[in-house]
Protein backbone atom coordinates (compact mmCIF):
# COMPACT_ATOMS: atom_id res chain seq x y z
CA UNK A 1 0.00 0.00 0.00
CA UNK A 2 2.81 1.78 -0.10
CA UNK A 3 3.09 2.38 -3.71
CA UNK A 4 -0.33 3.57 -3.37
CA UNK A 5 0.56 6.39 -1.49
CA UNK A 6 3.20 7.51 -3.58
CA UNK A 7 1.40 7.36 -6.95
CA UNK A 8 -1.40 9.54 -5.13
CA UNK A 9 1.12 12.22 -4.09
CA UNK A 10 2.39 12.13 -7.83
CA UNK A 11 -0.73 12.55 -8.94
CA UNK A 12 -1.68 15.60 -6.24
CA UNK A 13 1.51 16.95 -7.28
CA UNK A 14 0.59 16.67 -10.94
CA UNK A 15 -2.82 18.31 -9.99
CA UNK A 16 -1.51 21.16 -8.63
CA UNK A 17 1.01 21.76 -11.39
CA UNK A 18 -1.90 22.29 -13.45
CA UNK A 19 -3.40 24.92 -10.69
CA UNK A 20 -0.04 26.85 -10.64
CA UNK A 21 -0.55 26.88 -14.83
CA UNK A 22 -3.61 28.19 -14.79
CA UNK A 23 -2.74 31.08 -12.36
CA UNK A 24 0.22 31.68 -14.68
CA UNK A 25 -2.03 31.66 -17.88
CA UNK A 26 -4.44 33.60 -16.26
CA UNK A 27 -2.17 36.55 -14.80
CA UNK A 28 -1.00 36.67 -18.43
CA UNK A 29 -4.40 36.67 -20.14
CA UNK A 30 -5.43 39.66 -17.88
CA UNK A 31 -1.44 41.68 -18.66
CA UNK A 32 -1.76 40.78 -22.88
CA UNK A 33 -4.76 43.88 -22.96
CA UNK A 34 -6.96 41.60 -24.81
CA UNK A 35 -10.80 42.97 -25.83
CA UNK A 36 -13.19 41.60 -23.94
CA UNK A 37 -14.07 38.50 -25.56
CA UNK A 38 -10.63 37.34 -26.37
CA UNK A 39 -10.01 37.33 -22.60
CA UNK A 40 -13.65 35.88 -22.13
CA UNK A 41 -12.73 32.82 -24.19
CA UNK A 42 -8.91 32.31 -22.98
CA UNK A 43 -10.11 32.09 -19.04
CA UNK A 44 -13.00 29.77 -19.78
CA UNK A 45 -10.56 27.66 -21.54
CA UNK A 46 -8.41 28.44 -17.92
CA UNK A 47 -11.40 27.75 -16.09
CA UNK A 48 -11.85 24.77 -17.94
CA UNK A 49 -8.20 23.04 -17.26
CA UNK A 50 -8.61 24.77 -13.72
CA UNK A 51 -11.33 22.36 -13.03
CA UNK A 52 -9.58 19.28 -14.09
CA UNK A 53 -6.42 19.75 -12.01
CA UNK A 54 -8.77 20.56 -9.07
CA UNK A 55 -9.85 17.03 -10.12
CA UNK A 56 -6.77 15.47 -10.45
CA UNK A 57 -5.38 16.81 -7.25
CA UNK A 58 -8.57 15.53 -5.38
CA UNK A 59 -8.10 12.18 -6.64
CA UNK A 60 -4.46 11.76 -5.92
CA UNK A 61 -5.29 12.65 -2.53
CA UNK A 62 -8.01 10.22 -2.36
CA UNK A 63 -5.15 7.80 -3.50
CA UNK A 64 -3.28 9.00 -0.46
CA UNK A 65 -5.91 8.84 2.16
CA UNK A 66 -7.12 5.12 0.76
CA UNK A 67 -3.18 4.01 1.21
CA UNK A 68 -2.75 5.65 4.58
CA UNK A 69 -6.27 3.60 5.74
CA UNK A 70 -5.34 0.47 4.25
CA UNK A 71 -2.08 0.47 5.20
């Protein structure tokens, strides 16, 4: 159950990679003084990937909690 853990904290690690992106793509978006619906479309496409590493981060530390209680 070891491994368990471990592949859960890669893939919470992984997760929040993708949270740090879309801050980064975001905070760029918003300095590039885009019109309104160029912006509009770039963060729901941010919003969009934001979601899924929210996701991803929840499940790897699902991962984690299931190896900790089986262990």
């Amino acid at each position: 159950m070891e491994n368990l853990i471990w592949i859960g904290a890669a893939v919470s690690a992984a997760g929040l990679v993708g949270i740090v992106w879309c801050i980064v793509a975001v905070s760029r978006a918003r300095g590039a003084g885009l019109d309104d619906e160029a912006l509009r479309l770039r963060l729901q496409r941010a919003v969009t990937l934001n979601l899924a590493a929210l996701m991803t981060s929840m499940l790897g530390l699902m991962l984690v909690v299931l190896g900790i209680v089986l262990a």
